[in-house]
N, C-alpha and C. Protein backbone atom coordinates (compact mmCIF):
# COMPACT_ATOMS: atom_id res chain seq x y z
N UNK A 1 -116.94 118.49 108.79
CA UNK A 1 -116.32 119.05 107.60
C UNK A 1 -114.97 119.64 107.95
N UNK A 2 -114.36 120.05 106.92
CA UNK A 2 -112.94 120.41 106.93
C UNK A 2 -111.95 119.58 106.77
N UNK A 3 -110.88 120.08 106.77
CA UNK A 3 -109.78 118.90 106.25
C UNK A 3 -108.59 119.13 107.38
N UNK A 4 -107.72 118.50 106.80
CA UNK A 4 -106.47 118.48 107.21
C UNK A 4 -105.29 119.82 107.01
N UNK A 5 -104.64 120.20 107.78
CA UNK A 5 -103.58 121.21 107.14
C UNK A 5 -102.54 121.55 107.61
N UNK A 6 -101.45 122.29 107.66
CA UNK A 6 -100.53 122.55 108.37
C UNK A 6 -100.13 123.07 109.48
N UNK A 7 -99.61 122.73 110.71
CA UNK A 7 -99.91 123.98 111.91
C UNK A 7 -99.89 125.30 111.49
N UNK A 8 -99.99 126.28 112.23
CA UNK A 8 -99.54 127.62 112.26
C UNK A 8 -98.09 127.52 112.42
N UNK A 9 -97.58 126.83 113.68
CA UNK A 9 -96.02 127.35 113.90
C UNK A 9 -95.46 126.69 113.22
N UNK A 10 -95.89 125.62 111.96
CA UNK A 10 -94.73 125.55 110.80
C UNK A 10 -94.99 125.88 109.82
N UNK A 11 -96.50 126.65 109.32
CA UNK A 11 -96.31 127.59 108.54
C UNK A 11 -95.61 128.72 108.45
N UNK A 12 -95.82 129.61 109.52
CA UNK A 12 -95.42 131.13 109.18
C UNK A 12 -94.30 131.38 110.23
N UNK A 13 -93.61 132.04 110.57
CA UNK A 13 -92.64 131.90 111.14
C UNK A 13 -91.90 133.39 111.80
N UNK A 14 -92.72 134.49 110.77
CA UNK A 14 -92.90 136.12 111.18
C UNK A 14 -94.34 136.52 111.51
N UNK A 15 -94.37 137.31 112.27
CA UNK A 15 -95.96 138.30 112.99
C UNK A 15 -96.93 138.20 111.99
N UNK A 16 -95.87 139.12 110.68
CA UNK A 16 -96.53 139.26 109.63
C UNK A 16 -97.57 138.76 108.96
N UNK A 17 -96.41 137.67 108.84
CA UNK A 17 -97.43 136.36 107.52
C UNK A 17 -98.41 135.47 108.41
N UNK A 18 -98.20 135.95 109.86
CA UNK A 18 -99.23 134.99 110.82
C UNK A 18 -100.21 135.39 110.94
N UNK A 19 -100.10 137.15 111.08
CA UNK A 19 -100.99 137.40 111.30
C UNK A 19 -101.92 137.49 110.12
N UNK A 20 -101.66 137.44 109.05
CA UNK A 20 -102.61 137.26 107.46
C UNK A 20 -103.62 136.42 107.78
N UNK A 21 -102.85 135.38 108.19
CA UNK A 21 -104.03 133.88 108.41
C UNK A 21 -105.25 133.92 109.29
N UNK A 22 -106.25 133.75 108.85
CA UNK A 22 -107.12 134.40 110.07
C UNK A 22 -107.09 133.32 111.15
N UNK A 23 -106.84 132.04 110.75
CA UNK A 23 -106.55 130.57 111.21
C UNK A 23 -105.67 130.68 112.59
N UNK A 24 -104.82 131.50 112.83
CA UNK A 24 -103.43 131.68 113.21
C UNK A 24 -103.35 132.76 114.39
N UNK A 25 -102.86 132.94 115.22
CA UNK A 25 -102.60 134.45 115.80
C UNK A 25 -100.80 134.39 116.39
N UNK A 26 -100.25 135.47 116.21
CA UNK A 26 -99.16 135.49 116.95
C UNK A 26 -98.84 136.11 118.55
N UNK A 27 -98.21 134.55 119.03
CA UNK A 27 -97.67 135.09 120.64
C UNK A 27 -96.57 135.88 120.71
N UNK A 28 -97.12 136.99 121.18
CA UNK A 28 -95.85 138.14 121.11
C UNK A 28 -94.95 137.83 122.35
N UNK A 29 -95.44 136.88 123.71
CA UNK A 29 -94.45 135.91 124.45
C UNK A 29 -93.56 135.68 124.43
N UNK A 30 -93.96 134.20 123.25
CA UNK A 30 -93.23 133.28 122.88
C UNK A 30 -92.23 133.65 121.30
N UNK A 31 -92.96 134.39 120.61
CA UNK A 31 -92.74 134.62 119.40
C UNK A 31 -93.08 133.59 118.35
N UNK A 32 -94.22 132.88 118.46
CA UNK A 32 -94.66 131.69 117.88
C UNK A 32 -95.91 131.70 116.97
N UNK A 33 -95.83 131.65 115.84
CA UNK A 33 -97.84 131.50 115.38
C UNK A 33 -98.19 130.51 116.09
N UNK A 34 -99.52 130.65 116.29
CA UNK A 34 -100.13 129.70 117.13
C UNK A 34 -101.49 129.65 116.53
N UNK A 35 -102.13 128.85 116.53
CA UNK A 35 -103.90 128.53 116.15
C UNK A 35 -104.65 129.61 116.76
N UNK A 36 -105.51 130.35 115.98
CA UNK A 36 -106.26 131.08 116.53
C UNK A 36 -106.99 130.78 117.97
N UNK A 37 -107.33 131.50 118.84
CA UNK A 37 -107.97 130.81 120.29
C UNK A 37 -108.96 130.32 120.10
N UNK A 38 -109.97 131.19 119.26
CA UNK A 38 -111.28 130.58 119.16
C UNK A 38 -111.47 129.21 119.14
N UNK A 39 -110.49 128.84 118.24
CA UNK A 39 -110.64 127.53 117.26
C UNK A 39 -110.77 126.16 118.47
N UNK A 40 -110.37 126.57 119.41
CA UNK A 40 -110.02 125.73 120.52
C UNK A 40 -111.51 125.13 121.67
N UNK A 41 -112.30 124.38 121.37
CA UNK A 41 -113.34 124.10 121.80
C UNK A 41 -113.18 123.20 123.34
N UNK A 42 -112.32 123.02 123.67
CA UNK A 42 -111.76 122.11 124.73
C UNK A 42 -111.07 123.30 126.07
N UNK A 43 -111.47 123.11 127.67
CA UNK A 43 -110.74 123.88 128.03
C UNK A 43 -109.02 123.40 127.91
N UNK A 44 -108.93 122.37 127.91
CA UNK A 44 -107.35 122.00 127.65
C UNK A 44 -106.83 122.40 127.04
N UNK A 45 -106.97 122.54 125.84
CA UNK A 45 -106.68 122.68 124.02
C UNK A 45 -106.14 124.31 124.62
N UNK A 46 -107.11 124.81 125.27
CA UNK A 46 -107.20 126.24 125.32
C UNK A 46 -106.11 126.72 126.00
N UNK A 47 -105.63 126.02 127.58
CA UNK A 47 -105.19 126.29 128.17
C UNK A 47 -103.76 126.41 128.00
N UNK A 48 -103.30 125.57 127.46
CA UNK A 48 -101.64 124.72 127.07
C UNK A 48 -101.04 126.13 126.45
N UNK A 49 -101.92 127.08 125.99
CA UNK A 49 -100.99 128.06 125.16
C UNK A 49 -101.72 129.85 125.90
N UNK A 50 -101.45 129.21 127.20
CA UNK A 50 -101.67 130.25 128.36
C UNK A 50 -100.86 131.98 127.94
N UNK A 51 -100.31 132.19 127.54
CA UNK A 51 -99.66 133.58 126.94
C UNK A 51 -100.66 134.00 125.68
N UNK A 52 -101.13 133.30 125.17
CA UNK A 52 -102.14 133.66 124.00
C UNK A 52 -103.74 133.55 124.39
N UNK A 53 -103.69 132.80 125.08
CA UNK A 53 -105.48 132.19 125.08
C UNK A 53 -105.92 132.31 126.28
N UNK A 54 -107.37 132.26 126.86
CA UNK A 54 -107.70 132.21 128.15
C UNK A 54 -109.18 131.44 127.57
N UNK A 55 -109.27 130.14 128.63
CA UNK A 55 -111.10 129.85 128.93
C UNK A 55 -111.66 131.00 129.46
N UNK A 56 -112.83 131.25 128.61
CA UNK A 56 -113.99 131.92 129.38
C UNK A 56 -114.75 131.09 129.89
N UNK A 57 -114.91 131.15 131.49
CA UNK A 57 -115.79 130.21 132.39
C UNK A 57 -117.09 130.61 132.41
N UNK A 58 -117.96 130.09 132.82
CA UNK A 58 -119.56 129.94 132.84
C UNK A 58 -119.61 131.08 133.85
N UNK A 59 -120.90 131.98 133.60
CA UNK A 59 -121.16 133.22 134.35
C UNK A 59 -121.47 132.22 135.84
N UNK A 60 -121.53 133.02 137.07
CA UNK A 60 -122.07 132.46 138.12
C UNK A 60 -122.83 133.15 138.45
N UNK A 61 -123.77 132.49 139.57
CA UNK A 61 -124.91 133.21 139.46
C UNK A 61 -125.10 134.83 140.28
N UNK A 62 -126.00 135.65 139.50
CA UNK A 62 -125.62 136.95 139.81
C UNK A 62 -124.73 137.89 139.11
N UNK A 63 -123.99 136.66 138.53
CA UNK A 63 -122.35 137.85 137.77
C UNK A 63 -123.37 138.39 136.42
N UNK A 64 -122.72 139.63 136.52
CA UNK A 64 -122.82 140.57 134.91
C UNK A 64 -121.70 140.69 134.66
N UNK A 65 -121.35 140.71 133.19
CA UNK A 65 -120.73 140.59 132.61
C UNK A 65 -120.83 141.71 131.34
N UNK A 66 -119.83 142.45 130.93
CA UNK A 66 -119.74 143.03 129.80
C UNK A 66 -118.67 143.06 128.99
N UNK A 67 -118.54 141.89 127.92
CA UNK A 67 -117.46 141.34 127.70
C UNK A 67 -117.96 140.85 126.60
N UNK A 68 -117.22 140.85 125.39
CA UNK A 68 -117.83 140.58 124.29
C UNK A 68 -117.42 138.40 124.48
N UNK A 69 -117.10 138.28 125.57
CA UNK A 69 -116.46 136.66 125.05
C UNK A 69 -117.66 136.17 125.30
N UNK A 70 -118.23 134.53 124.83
CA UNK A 70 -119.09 133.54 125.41
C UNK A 70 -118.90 132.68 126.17
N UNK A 71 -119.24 132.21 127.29
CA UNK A 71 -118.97 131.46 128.40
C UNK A 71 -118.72 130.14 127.73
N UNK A 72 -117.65 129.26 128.51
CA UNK A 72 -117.21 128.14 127.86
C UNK A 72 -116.27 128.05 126.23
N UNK A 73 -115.79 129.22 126.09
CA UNK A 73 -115.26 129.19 125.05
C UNK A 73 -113.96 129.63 125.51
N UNK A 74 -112.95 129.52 124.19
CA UNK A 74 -111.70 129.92 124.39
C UNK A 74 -111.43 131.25 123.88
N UNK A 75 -110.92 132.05 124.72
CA UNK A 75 -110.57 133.44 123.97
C UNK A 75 -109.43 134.22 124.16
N UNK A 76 -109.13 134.87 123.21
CA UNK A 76 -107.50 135.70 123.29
C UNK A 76 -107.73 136.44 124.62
N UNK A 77 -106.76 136.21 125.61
CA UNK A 77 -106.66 136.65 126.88
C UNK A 77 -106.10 138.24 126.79
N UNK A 78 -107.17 138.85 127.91
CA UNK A 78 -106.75 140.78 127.63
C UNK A 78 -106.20 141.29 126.79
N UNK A 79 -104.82 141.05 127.11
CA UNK A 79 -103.85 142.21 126.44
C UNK A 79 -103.84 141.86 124.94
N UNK A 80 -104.40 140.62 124.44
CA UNK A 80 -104.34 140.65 122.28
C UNK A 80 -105.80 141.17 122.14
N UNK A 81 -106.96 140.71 123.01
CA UNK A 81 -108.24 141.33 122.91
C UNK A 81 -108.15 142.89 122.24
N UNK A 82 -107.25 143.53 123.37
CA UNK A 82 -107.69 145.19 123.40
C UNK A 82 -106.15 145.36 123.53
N UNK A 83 -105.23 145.18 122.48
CA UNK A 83 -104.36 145.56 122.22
C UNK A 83 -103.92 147.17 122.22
N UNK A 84 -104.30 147.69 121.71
CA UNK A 84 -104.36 149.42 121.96
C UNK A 84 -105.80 150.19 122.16
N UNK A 85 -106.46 149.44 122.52
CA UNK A 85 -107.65 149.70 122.93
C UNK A 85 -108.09 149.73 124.31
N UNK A 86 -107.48 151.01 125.17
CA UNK A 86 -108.38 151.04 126.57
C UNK A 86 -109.55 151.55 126.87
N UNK A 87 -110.31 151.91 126.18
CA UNK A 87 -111.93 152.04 126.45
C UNK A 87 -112.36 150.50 126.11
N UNK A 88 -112.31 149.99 125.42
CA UNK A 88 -113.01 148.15 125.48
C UNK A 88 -112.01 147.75 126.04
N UNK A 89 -111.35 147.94 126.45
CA UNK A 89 -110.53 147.51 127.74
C UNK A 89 -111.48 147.37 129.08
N UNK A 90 -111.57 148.38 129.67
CA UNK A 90 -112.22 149.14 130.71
C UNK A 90 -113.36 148.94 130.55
N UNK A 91 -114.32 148.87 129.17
CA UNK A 91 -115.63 148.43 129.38
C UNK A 91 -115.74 146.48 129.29
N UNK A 92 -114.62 146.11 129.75
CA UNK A 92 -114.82 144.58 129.28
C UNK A 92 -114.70 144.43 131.48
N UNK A 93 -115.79 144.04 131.81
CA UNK A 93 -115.76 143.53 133.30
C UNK A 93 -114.52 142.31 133.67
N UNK A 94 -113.76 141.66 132.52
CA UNK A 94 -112.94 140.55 132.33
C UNK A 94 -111.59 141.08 132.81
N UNK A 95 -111.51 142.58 132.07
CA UNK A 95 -110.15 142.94 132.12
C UNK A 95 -109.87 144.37 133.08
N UNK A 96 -108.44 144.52 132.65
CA UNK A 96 -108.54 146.36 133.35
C UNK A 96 -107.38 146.40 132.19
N UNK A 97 -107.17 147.80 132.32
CA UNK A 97 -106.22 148.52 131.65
C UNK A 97 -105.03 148.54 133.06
N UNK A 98 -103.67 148.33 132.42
CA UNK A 98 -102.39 148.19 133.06
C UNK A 98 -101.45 149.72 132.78
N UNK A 99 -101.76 150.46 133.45
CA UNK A 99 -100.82 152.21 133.06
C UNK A 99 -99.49 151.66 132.65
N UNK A 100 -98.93 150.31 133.83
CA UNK A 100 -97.31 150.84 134.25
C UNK A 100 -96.81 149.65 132.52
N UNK A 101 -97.85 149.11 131.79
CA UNK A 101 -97.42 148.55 130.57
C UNK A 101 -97.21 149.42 129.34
């Protein structure tokens, strides 16, 4: 199901109107809308837009994890995760909090 539609980066073209779209997220990087990470089921798909997105890899064995992502999926890498948020920062085993940012 679903259809066809327009990218993100030639829809919207400010933070703003990108960030409306739930479809969409903006690279504060690049300065680009870009497809939400989730949406990205492929590690490739995922990877190509490395400033926005990160694969979450398969736990190994032994690892704990406390991290709201699912293994094998694509997800907004640290710093859009927990944007002003350093307690789920710090409780995410994925990430750390950066002082000197």
């Amino acid at each position: 199901t679903g259809n066809c539609t327009k990218r993100c980066d030639l829809l919207y073209h400010s933070q703003i109107s990108c960030e409306l779209d739930l479809a969409c997220a903006w690279d504060e990087v690049t300065h680009i809308c870009r497809r939400n990470c989730t949406y990205y089921s492929a590690e490739n798909d995922c990877e190509q837009f490395s400033t926005l997105c990160t694969w979450v890899d398969p736990l190994q064995p032994n690892e704990v994890r406390t991290s709201p992502t699912t293994p094998n999926t694509c997800n907004f890498v640290c710093a859009y995760r927990y944007r002003n948020n350093q307690e789920g920062c710090n409780e995410d085993t994925l990430c750390m909090w950066d002082v000197s940012n």
